[in-house]
C-alpha atoms as a PDB file:
ATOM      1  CA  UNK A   1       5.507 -13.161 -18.825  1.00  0.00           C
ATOM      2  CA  UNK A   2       7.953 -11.584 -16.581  1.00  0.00           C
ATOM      3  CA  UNK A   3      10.251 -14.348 -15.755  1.00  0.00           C
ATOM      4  CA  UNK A   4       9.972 -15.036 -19.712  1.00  0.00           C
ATOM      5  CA  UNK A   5      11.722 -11.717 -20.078  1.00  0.00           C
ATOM      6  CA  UNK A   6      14.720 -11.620 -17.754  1.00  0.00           C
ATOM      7  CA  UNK A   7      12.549 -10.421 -14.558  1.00  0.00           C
ATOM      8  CA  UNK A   8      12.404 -12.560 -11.237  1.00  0.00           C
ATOM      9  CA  UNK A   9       9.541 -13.107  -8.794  1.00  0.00           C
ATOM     10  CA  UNK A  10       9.826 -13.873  -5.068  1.00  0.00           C
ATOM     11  CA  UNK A  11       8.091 -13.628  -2.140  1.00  0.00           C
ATOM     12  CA  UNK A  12       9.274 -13.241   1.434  1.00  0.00           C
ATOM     13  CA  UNK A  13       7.048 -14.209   4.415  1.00  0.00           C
ATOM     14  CA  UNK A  14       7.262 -12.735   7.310  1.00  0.00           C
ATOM     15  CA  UNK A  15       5.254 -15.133   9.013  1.00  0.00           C
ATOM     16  CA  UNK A  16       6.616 -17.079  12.267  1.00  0.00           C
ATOM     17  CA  UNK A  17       6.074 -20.253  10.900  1.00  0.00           C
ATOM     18  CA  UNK A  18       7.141 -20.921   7.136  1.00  0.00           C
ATOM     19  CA  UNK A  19       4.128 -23.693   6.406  1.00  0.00           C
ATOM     20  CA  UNK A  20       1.710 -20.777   6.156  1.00  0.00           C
ATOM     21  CA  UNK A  21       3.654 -18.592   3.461  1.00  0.00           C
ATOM     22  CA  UNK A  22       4.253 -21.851   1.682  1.00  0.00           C
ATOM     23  CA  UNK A  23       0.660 -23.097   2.243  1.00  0.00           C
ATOM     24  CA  UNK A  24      -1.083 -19.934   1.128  1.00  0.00           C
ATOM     25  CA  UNK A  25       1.393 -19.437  -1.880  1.00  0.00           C
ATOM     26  CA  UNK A  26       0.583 -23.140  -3.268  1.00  0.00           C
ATOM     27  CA  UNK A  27      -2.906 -22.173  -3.062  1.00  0.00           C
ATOM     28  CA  UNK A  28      -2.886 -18.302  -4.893  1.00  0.00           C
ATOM     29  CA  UNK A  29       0.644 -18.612  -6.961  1.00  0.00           C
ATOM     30  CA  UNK A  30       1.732 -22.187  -7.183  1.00  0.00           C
ATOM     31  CA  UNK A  31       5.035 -21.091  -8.962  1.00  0.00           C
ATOM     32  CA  UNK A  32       6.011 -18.346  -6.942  1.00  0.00           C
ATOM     33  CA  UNK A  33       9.430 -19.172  -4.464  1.00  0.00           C
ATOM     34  CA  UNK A  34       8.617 -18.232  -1.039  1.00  0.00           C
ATOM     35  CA  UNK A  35      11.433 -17.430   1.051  1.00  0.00           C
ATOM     36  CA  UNK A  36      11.049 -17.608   4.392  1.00  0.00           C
ATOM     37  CA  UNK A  37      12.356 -14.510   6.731  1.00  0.00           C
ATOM     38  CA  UNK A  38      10.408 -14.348   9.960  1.00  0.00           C
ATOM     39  CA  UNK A  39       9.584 -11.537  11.819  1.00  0.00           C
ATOM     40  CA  UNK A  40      12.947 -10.521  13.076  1.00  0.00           C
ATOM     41  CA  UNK A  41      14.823 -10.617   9.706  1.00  0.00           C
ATOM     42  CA  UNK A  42      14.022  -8.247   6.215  1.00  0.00           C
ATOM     43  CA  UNK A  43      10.602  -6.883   8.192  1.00  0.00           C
ATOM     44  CA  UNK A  44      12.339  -5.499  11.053  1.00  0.00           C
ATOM     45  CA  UNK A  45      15.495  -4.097   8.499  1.00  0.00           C
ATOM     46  CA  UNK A  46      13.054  -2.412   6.672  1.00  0.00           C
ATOM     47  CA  UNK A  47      10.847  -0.977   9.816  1.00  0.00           C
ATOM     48  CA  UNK A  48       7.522  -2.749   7.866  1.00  0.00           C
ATOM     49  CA  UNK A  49       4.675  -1.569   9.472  1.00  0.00           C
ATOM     50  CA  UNK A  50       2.008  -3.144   7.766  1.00  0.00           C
ATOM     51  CA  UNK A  51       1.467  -5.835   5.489  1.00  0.00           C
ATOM     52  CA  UNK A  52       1.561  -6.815   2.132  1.00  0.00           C
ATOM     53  CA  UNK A  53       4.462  -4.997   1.165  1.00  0.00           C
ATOM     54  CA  UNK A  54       5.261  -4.787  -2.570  1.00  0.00           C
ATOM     55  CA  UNK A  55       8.649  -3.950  -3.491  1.00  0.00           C
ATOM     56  CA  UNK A  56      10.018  -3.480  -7.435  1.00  0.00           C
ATOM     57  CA  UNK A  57      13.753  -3.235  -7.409  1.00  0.00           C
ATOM     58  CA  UNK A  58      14.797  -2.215 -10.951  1.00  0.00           C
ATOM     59  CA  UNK A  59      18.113  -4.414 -12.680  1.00  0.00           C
ATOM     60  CA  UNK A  60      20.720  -2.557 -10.199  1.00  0.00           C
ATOM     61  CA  UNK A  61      19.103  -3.967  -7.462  1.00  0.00           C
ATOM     62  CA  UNK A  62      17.503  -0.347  -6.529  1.00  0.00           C
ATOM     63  CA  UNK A  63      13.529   0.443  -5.185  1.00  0.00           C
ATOM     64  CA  UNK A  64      11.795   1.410  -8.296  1.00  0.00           C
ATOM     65  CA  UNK A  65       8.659   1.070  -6.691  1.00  0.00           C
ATOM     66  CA  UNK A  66       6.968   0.106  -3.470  1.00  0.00           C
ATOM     67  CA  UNK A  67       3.149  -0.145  -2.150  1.00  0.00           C
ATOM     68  CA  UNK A  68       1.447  -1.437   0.927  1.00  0.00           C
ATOM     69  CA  UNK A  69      -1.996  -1.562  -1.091  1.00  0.00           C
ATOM     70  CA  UNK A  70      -3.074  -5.480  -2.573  1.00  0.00           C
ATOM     71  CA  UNK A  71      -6.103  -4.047  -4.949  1.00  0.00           C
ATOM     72  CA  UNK A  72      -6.310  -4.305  -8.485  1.00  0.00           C
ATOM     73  CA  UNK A  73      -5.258  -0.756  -8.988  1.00  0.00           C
ATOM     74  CA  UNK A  74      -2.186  -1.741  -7.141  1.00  0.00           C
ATOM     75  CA  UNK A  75      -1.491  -4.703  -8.886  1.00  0.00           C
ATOM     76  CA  UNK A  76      -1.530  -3.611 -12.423  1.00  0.00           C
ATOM     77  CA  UNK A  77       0.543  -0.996 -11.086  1.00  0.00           C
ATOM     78  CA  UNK A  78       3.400  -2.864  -9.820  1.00  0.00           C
ATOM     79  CA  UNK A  79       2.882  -4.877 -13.318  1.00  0.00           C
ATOM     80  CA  UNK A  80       3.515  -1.313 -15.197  1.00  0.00           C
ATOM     81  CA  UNK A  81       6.411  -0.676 -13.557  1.00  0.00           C
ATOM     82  CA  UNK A  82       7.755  -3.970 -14.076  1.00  0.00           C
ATOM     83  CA  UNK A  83       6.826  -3.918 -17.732  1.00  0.00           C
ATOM     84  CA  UNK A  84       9.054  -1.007 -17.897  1.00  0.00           C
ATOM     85  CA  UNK A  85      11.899  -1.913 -16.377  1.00  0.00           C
ATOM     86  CA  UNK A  86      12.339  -5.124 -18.270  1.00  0.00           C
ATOM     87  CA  UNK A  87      11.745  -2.789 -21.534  1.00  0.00           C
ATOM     88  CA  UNK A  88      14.616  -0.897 -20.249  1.00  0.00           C
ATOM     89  CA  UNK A  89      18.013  -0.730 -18.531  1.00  0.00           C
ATOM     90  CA  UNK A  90      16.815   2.413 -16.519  1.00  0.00           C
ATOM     91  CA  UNK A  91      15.113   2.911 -13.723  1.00  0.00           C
ATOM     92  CA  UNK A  92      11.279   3.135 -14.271  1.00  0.00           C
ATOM     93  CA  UNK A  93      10.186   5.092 -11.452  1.00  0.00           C
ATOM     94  CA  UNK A  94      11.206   6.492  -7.699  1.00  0.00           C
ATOM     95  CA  UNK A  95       7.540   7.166  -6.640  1.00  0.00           C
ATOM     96  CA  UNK A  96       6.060   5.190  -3.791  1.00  0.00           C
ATOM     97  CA  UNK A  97       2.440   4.343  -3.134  1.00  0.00           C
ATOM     98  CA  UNK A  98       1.518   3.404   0.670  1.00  0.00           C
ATOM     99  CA  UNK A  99       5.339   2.364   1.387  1.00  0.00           C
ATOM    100  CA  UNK A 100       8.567   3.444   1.839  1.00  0.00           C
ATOM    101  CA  UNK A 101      11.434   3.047  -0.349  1.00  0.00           C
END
């Protein structure tokens, strides 16, 4: 549904070694791109100090939203806030849940 409207799904790993981002993604979201980053890269710019880390970045390329939490309270979340977004050209929120913009 959200690529279907204009939105764009990716997933970074962290990981050290790439096989076991692109292993675990095959087997939970088999058409999700998984970039691979390592440890030094994106997780160390962004001072991550846990993970998952959820980030929503609105159509400027700005956080709209970010979370550290994987529940299903945090997942239809970040699905809200996407759902908004792509129904608009404006930001749909600032707030953060867990993370840090």
């Amino acid at each position: 549904e959200i690529v279907a409207r204009g939105g764009r799904v990716l997933a970074v790993s962290i990981d050290e070694e790439s096989r076991n981002a692109t292993r675990f993604a095959g087997a939970h979201a088999p058409t999700l791109p998984v970039l691979h980053d390592g440890p030094a890269g994106l997780a160390r710019l962004l001072n991550l100090q846990s993970i998952p880390f959820t980030m929503v970045l609105d159509r400027s390329g700005r956080v709209a939203y970010t979370t550290s939490a994987s529940n299903a309270a945090a997942v239809a979340k970040i699905g809200s806030v996407t759902r908004q977004l792509l129904e608009s050209s404006t930001v749909a929120s600032t707030e953060s849940e867990g993370g840090r913009p």
